[in-house]
N, C-alpha and C. Protein backbone atom coordinates (compact mmCIF):
# COMPACT_ATOMS: atom_id res chain seq x y z
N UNK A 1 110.68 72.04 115.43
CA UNK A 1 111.58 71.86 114.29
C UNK A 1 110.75 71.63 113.02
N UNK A 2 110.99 72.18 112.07
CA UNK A 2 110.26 72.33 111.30
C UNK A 2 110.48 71.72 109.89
N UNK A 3 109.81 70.43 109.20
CA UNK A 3 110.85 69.22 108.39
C UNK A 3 109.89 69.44 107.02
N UNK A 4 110.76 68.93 105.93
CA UNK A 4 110.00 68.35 104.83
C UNK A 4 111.06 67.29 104.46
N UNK A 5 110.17 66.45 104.23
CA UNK A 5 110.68 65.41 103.22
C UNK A 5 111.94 64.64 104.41
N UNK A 6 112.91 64.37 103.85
CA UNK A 6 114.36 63.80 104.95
C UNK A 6 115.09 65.16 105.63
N UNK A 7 114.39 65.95 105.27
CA UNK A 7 115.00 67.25 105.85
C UNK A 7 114.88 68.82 106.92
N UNK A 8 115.54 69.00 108.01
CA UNK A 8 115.48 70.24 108.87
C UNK A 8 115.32 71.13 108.28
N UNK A 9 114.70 72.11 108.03
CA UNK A 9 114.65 73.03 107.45
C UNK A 9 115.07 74.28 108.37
N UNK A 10 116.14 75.38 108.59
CA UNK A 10 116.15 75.93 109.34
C UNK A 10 116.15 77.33 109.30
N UNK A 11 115.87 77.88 108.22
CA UNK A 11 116.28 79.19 107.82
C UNK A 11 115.76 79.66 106.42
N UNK A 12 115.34 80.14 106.23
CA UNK A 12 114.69 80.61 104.60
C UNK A 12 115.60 82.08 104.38
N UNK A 13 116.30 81.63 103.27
CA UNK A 13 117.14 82.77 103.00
C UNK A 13 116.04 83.28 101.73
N UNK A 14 115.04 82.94 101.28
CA UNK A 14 114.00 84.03 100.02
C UNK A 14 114.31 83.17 99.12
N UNK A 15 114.23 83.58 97.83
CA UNK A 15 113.33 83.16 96.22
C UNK A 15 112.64 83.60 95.83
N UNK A 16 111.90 82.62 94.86
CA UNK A 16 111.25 83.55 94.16
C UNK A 16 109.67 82.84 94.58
N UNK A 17 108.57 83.44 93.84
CA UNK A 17 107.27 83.15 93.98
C UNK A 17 106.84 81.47 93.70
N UNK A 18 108.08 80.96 93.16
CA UNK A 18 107.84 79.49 92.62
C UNK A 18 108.60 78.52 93.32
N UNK A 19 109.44 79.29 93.95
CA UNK A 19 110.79 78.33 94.98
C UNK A 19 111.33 79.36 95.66
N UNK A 20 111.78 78.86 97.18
CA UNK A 20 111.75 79.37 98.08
C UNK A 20 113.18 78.47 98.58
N UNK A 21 114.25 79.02 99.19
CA UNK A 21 115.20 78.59 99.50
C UNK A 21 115.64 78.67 101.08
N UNK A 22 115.58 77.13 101.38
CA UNK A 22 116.10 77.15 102.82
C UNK A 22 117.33 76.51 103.23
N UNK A 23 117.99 76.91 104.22
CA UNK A 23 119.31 76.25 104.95
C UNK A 23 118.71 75.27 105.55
N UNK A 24 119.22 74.48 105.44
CA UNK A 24 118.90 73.28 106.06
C UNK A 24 119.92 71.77 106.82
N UNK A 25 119.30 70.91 106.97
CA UNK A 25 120.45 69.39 107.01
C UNK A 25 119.66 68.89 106.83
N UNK A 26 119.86 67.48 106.43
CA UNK A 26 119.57 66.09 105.85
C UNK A 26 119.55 65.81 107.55
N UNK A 27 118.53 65.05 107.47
CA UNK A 27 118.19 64.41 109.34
C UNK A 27 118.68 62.97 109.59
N UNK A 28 118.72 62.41 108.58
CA UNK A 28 119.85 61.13 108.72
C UNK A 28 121.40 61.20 108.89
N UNK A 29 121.98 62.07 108.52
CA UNK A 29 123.48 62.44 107.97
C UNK A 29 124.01 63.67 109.01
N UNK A 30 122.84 64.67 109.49
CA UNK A 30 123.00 66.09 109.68
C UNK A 30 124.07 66.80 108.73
N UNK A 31 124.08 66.33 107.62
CA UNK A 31 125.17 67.05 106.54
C UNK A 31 124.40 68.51 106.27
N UNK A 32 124.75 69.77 106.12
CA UNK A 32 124.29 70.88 106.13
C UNK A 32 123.89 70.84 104.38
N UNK A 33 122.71 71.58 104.11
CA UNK A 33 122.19 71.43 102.85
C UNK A 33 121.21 72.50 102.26
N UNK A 34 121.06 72.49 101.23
CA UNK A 34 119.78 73.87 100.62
C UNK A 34 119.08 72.81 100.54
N UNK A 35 117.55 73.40 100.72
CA UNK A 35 116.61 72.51 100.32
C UNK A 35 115.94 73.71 99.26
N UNK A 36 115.19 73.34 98.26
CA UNK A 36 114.58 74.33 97.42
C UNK A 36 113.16 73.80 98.02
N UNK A 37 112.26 74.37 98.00
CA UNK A 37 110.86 74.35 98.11
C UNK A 37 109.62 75.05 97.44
N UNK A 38 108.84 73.95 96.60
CA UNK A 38 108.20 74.99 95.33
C UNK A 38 107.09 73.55 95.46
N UNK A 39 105.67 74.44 94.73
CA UNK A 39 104.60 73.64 94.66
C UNK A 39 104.93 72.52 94.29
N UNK A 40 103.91 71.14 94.67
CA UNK A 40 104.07 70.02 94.01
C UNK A 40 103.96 69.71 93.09
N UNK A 41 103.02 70.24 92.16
CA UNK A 41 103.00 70.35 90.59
C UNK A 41 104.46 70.92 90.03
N UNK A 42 105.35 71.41 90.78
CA UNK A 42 106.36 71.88 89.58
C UNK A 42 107.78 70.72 89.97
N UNK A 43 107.70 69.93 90.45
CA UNK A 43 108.62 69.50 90.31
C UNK A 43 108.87 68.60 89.37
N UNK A 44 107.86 67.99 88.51
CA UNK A 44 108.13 67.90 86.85
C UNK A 44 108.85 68.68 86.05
N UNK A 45 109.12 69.59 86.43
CA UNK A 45 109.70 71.04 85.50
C UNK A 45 111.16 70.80 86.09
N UNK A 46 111.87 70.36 87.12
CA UNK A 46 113.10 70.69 87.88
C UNK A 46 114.01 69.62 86.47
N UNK A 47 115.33 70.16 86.77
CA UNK A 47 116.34 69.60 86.13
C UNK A 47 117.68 68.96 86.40
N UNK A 48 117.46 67.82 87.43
CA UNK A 48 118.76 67.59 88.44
C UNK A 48 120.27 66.93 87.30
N UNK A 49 119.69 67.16 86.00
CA UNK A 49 120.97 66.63 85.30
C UNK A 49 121.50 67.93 85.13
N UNK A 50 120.89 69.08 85.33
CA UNK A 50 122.11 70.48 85.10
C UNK A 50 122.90 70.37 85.82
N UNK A 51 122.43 70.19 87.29
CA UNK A 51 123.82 70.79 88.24
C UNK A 51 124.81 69.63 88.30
N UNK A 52 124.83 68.51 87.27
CA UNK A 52 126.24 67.99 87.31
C UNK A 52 126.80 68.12 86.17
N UNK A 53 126.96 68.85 85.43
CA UNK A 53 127.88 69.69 84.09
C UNK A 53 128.43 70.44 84.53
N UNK A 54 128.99 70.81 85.79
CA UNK A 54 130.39 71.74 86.35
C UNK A 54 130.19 71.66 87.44
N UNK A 55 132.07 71.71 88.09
CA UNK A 55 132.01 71.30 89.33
C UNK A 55 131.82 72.36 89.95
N UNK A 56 131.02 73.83 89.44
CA UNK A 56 131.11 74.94 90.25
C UNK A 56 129.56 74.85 90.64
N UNK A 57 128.68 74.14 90.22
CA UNK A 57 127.10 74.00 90.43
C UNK A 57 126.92 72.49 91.16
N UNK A 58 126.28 73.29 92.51
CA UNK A 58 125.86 71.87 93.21
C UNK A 58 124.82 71.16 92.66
N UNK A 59 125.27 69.68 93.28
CA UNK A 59 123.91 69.05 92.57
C UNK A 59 122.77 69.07 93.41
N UNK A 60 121.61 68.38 92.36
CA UNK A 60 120.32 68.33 93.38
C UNK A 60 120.98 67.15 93.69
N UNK A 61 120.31 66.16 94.51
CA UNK A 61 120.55 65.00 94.90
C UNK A 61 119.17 64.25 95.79
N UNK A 62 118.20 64.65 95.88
CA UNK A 62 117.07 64.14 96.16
C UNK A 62 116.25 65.39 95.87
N UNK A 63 114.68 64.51 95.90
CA UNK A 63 113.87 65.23 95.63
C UNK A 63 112.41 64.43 96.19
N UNK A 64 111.70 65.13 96.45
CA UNK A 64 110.57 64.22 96.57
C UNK A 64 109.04 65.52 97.04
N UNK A 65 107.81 64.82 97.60
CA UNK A 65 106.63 65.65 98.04
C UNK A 65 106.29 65.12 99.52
N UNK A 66 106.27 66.34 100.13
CA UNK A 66 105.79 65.90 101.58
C UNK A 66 104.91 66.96 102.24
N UNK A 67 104.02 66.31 103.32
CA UNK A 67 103.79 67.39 104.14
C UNK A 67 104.58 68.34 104.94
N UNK A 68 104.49 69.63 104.90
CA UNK A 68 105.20 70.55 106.05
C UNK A 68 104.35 70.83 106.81
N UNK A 69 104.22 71.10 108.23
CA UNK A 69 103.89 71.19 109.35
C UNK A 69 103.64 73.25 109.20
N UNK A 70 102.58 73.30 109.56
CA UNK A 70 102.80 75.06 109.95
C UNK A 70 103.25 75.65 111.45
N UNK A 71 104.16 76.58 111.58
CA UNK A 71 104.94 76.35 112.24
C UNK A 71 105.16 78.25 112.23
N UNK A 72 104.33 78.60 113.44
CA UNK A 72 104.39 80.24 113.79
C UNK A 72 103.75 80.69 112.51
N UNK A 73 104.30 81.83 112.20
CA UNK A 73 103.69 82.26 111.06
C UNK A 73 103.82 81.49 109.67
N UNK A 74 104.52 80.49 109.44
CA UNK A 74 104.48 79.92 108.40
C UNK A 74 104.03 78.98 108.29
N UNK A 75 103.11 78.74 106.87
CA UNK A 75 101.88 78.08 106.49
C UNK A 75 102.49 76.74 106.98
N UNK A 76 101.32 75.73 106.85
CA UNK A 76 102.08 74.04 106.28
C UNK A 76 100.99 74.07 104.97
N UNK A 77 101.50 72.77 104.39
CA UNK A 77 100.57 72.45 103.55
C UNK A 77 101.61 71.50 102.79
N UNK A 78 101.07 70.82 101.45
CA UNK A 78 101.70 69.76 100.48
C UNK A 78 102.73 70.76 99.68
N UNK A 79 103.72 70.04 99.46
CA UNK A 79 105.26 71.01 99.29
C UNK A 79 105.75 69.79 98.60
N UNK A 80 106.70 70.46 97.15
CA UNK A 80 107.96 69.35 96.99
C UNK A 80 108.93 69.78 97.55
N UNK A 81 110.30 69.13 97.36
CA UNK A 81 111.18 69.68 98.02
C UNK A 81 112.69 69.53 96.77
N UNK A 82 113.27 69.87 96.74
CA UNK A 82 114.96 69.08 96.54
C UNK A 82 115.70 69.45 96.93
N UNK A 83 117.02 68.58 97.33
CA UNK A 83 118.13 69.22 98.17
C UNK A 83 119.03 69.22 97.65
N UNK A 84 119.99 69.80 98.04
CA UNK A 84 121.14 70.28 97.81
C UNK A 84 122.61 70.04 98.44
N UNK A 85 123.21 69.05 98.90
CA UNK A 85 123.92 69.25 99.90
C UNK A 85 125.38 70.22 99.82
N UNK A 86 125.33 70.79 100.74
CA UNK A 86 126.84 71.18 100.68
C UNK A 86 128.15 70.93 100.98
N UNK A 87 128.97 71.09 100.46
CA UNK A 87 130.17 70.57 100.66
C UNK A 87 130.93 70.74 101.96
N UNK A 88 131.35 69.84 102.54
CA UNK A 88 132.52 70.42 104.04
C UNK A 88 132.96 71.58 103.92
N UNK A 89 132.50 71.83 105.32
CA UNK A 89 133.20 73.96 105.49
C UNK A 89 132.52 74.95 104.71
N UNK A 90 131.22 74.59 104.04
CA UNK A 90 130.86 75.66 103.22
C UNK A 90 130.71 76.49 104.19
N UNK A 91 130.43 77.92 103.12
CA UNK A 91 129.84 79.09 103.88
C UNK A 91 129.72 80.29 102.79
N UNK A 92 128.81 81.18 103.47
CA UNK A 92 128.35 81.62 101.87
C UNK A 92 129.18 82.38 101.46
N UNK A 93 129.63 82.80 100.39
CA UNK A 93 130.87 83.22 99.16
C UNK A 93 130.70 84.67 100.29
N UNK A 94 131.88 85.53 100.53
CA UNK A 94 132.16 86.72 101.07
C UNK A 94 133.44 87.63 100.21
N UNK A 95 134.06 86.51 99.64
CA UNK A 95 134.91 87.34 98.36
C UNK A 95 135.16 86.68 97.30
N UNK A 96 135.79 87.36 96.43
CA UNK A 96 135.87 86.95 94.68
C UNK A 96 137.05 87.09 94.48
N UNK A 97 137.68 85.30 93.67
CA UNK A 97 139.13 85.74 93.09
C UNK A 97 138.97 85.98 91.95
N UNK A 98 139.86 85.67 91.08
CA UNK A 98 139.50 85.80 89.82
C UNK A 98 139.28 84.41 89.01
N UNK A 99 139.79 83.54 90.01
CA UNK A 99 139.30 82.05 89.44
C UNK A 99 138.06 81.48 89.88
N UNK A 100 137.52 82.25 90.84
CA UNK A 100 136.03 82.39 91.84
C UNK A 100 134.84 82.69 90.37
N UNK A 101 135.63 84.10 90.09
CA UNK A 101 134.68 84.91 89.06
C UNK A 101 134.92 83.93 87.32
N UNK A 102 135.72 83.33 87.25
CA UNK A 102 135.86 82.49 85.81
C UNK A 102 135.09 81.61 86.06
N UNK A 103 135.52 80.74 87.50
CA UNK A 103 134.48 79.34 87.98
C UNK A 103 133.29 79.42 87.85
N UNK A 104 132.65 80.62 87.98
CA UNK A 104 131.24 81.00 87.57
C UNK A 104 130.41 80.83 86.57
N UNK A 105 131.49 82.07 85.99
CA UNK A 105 131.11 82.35 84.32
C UNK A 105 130.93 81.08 83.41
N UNK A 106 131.81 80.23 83.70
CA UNK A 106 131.77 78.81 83.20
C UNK A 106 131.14 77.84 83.15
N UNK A 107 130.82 78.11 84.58
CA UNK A 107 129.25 77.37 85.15
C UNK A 107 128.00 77.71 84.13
N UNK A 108 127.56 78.88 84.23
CA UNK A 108 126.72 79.19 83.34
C UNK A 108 126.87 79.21 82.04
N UNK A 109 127.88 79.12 81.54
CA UNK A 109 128.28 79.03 80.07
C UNK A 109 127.84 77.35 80.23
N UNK A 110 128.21 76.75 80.69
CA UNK A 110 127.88 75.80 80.35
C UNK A 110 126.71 75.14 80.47
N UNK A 111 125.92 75.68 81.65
CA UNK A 111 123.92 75.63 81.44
C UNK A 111 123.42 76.08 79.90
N UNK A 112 124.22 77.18 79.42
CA UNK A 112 123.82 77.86 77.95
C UNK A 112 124.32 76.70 77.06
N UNK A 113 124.96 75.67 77.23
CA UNK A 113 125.16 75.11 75.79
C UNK A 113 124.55 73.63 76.06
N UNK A 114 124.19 73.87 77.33
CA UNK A 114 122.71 72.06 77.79
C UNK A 114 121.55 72.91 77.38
N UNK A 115 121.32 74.02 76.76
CA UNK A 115 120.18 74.40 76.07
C UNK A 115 119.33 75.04 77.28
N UNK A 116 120.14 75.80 78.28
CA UNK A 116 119.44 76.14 79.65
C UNK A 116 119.97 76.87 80.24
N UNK A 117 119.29 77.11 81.58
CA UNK A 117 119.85 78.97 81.99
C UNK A 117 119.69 78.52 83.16
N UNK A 118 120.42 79.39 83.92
CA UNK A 118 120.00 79.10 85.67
C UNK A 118 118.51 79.49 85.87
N UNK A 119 118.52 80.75 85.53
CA UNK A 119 117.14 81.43 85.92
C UNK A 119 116.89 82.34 87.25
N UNK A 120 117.75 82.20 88.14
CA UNK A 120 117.76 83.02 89.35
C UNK A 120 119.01 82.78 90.20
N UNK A 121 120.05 83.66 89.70
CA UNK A 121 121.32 83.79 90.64
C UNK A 121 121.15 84.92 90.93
N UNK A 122 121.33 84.63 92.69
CA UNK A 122 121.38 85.26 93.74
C UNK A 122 121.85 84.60 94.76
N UNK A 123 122.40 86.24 95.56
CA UNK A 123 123.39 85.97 96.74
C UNK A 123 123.65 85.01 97.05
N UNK A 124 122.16 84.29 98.30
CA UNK A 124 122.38 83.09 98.79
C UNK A 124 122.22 81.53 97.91
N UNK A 125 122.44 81.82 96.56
CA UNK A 125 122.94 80.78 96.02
C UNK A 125 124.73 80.26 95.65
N UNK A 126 125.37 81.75 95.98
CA UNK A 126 126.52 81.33 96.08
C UNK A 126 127.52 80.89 97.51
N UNK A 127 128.49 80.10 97.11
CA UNK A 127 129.15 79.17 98.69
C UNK A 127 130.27 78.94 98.05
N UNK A 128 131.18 79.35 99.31
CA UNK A 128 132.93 78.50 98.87
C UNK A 128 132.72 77.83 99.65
N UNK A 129 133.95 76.77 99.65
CA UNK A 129 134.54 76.10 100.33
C UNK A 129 136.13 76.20 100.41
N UNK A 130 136.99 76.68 101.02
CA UNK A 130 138.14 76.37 101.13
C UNK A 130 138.27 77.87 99.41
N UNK A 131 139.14 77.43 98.26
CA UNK A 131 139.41 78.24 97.06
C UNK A 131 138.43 77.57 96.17
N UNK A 132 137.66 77.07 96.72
CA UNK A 132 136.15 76.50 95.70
C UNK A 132 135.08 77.03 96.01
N UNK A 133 134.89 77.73 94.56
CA UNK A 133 133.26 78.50 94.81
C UNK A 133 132.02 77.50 94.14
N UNK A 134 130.63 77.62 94.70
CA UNK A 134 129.90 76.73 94.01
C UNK A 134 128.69 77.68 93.81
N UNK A 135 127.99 77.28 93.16
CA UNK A 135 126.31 78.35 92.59
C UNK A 135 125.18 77.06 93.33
N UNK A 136 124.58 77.17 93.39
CA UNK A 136 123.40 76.02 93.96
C UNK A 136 122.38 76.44 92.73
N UNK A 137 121.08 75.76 92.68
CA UNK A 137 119.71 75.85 92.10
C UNK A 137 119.58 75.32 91.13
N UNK A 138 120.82 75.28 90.04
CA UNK A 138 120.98 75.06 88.69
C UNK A 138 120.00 74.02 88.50
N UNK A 139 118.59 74.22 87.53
CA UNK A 139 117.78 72.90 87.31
C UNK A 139 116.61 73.40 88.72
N UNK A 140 116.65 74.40 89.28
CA UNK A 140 115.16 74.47 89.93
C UNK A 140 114.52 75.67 88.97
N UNK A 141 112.85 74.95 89.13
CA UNK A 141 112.39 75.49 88.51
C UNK A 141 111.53 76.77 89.24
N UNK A 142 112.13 78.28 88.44
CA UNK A 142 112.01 79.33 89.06
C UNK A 142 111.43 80.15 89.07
N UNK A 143 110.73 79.66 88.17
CA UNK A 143 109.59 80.73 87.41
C UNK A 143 107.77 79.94 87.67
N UNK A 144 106.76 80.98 88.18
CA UNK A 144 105.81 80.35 88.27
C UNK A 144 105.09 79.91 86.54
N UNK A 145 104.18 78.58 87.05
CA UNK A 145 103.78 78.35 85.49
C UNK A 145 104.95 78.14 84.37
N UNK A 146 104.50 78.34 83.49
CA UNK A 146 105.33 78.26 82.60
C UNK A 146 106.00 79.49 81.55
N UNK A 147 105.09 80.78 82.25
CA UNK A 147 104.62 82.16 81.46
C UNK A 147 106.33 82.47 80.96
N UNK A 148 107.64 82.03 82.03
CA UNK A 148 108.57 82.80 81.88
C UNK A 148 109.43 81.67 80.77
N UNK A 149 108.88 80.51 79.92
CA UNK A 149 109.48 79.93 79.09
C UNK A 149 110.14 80.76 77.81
N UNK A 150 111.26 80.32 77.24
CA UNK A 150 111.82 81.05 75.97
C UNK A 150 110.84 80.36 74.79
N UNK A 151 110.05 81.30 73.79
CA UNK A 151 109.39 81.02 72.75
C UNK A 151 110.23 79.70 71.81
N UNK A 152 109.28 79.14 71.19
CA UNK A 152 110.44 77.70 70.61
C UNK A 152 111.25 77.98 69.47
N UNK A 153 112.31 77.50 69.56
CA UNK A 153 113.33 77.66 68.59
C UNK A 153 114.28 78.98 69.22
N UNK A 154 113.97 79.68 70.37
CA UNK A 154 114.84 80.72 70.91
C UNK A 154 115.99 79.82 71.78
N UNK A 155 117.27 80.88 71.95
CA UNK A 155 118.11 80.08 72.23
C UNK A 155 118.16 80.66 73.74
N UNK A 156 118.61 79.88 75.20
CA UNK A 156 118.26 80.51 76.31
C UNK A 156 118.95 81.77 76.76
N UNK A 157 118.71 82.70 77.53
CA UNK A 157 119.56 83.94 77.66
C UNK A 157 120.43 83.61 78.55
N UNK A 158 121.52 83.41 78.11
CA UNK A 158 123.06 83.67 78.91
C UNK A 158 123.43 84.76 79.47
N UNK A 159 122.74 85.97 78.20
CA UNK A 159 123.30 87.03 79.00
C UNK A 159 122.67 87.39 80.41
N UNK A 160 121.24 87.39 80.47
CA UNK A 160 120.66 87.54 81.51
C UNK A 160 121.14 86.50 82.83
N UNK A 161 121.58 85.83 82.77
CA UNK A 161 122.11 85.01 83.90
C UNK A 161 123.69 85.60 84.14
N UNK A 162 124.59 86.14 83.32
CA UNK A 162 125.49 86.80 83.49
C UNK A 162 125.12 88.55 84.18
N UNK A 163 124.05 88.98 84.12
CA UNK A 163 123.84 90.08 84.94
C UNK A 163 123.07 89.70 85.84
N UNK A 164 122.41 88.69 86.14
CA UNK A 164 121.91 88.58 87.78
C UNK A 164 123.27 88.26 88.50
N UNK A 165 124.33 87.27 87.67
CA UNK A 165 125.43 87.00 88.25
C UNK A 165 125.95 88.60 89.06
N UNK A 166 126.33 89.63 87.94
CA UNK A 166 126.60 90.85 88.39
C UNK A 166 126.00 91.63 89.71
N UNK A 167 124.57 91.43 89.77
CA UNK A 167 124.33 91.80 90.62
C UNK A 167 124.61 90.70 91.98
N UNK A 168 124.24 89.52 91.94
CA UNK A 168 124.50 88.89 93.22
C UNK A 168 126.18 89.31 93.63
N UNK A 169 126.76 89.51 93.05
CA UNK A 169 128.10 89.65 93.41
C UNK A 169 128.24 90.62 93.79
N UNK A 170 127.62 91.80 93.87
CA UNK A 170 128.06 93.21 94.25
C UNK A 170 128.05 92.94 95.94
N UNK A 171 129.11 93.76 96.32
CA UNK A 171 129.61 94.26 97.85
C UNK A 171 130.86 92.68 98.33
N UNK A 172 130.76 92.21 97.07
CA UNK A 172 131.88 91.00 98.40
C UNK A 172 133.44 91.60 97.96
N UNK A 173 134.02 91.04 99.13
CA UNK A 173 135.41 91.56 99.21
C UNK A 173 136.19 91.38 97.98
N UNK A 174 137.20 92.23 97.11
CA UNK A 174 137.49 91.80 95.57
C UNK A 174 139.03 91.56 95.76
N UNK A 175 139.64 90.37 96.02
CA UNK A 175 140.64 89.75 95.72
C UNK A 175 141.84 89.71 94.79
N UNK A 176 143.12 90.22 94.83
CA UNK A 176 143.55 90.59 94.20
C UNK A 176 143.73 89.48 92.02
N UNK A 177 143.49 90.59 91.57
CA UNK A 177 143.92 89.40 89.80
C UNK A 177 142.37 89.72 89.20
N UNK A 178 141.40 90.03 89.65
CA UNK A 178 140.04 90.11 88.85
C UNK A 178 140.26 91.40 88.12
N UNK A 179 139.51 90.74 87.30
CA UNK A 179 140.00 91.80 85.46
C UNK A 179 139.50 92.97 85.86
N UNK A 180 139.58 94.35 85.50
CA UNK A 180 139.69 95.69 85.65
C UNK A 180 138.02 95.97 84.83
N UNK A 181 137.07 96.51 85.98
CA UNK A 181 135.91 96.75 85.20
C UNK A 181 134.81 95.42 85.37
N UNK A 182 135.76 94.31 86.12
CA UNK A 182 134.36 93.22 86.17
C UNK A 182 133.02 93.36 86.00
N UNK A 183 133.22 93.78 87.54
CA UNK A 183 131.34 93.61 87.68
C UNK A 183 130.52 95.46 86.74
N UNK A 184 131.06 95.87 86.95
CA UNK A 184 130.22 97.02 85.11
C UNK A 184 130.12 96.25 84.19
N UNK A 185 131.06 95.11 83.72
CA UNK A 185 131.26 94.29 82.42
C UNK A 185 130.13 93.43 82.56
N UNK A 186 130.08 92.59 83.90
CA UNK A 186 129.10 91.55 83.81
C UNK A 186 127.91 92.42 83.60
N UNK A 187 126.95 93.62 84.41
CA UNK A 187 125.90 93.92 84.70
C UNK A 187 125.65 94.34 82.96
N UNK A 188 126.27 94.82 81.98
CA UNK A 188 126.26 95.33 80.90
C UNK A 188 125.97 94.19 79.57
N UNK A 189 126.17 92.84 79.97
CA UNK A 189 126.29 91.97 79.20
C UNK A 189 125.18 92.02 78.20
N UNK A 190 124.88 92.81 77.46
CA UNK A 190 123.52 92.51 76.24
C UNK A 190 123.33 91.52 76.04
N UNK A 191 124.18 90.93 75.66
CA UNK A 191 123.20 89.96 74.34
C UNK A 191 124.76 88.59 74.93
N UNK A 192 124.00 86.90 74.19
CA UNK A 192 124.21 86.35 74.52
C UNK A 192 126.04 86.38 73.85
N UNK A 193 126.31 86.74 72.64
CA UNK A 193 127.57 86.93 72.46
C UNK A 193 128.40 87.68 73.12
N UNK A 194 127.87 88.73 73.95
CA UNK A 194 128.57 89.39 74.60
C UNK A 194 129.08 89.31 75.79
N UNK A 195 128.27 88.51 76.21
CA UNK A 195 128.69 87.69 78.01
C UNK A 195 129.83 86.47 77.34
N UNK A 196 129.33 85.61 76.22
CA UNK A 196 130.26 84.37 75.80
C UNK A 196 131.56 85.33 75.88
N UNK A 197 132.00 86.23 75.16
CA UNK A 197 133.04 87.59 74.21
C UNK A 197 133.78 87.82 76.06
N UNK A 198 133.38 88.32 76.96
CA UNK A 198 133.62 88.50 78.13
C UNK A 198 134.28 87.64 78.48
N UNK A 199 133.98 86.60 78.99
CA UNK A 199 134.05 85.09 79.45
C UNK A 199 135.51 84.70 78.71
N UNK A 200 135.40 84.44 77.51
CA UNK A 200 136.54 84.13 76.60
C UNK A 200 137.94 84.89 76.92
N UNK A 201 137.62 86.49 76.93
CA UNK A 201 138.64 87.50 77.07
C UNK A 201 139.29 87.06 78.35
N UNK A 202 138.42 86.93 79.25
CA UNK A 202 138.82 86.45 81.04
C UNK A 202 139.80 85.68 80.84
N UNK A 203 139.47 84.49 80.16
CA UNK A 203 139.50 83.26 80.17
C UNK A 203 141.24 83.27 79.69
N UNK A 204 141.36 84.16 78.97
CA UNK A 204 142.76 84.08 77.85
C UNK A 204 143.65 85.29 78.76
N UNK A 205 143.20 85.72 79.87
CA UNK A 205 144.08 86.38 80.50
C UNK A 205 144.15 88.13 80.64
N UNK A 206 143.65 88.33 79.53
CA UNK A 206 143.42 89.74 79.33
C UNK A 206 142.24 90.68 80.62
């Protein structure tokens, strides 16, 4: 069994070169959980006050540095960690309502006005529960170094987090009430007024 920190690690669903995302449980609780996993130097960079500005972004809820054990082909070595827990009955998002696809958009609208971006939505960061969808990561840091920072005084790209949105969403089942043209709309989003302009239109029914 293969642990970091208070946690099973059981499954690596991928990431990126800076964080690496596993299924996991908390070994005190066995509550089912993401753990993110990224060098020990970067967890200065993580942001666990994002993911509580909407209830559609899980929170972090611990964090810490531990040894991992190497274990078959995968390395060990000094690792941070943070987790994630998930909510009762999760399981990962398989369709989209249209309050699924607003719950989103909102989410990240609202990382854009804490002066911040997700930085990497994908698939296995999204999970319902029951008619509740949630995003995980919000506040891990996703980028190696610092190379992928916005120059100072730039404002963060929304839109670009509205077309990874687009793409993680492609192939799930589409539920009846989602606006005509969604996901072309999301993947198209230029510029940061134009994902907000989207979002709004949703939002008012159209």
């Amino acid at each position: 069994m293969r642990r970091l920190g208070g946690y099973e690690l059981q499954r690596n669903l991928g990431g990126t070169d800076a964080a690496q995302v596993w299924q996991g449980a908390a070994l005190a609780s066995e509550q089912p959980a993401l753990v993110f996993v990224l060098p020990a130097a970067y967890l200065l960079d993580a942001r666990p006050d994002l993911s509580g500005q909407h209830p559609a972004l899980l929170p972090l809820t611990h964090s810490g540095v531990a040894e991992v054990p190497s274990e078959g082909n995968e390395p060990g070595g000094r690792a941070a960690y943070l987790g994630s827990p998930l909510p009762h009955g999760a399981e990962p998002l398989s369709a989209l309502s249209r309050a699924g696809l607003l719950a989103l958009l909102e989410a990240l609208a609202t990382l854009h006005r804490a002066g911040a971006v997700h930085g990497d939505v994908r698939p296995e960061l999204l999970w319902h529960s029951g008619a509740h969808v949630y995003l995980a990561g919000a506040g891990v840091p996703w980028q190696r170094e610092r190379e992928q920072e916005q120059p100072p005084g730039s404002a963060p790209d929304f839109a670009q987090d509205v077309r990874r949105l687009g793409q993680a969403l492609a192939g799930l089942r589409e539920e009846a009430g989602l606006p005509v043209g969604w996901l072309p709309a999301l993947r198209s989003a230029t510029s940061r007024q134009a994902a907000q302009e989207l979002l709004d239109r949703w939002q008012s029914g159209d």
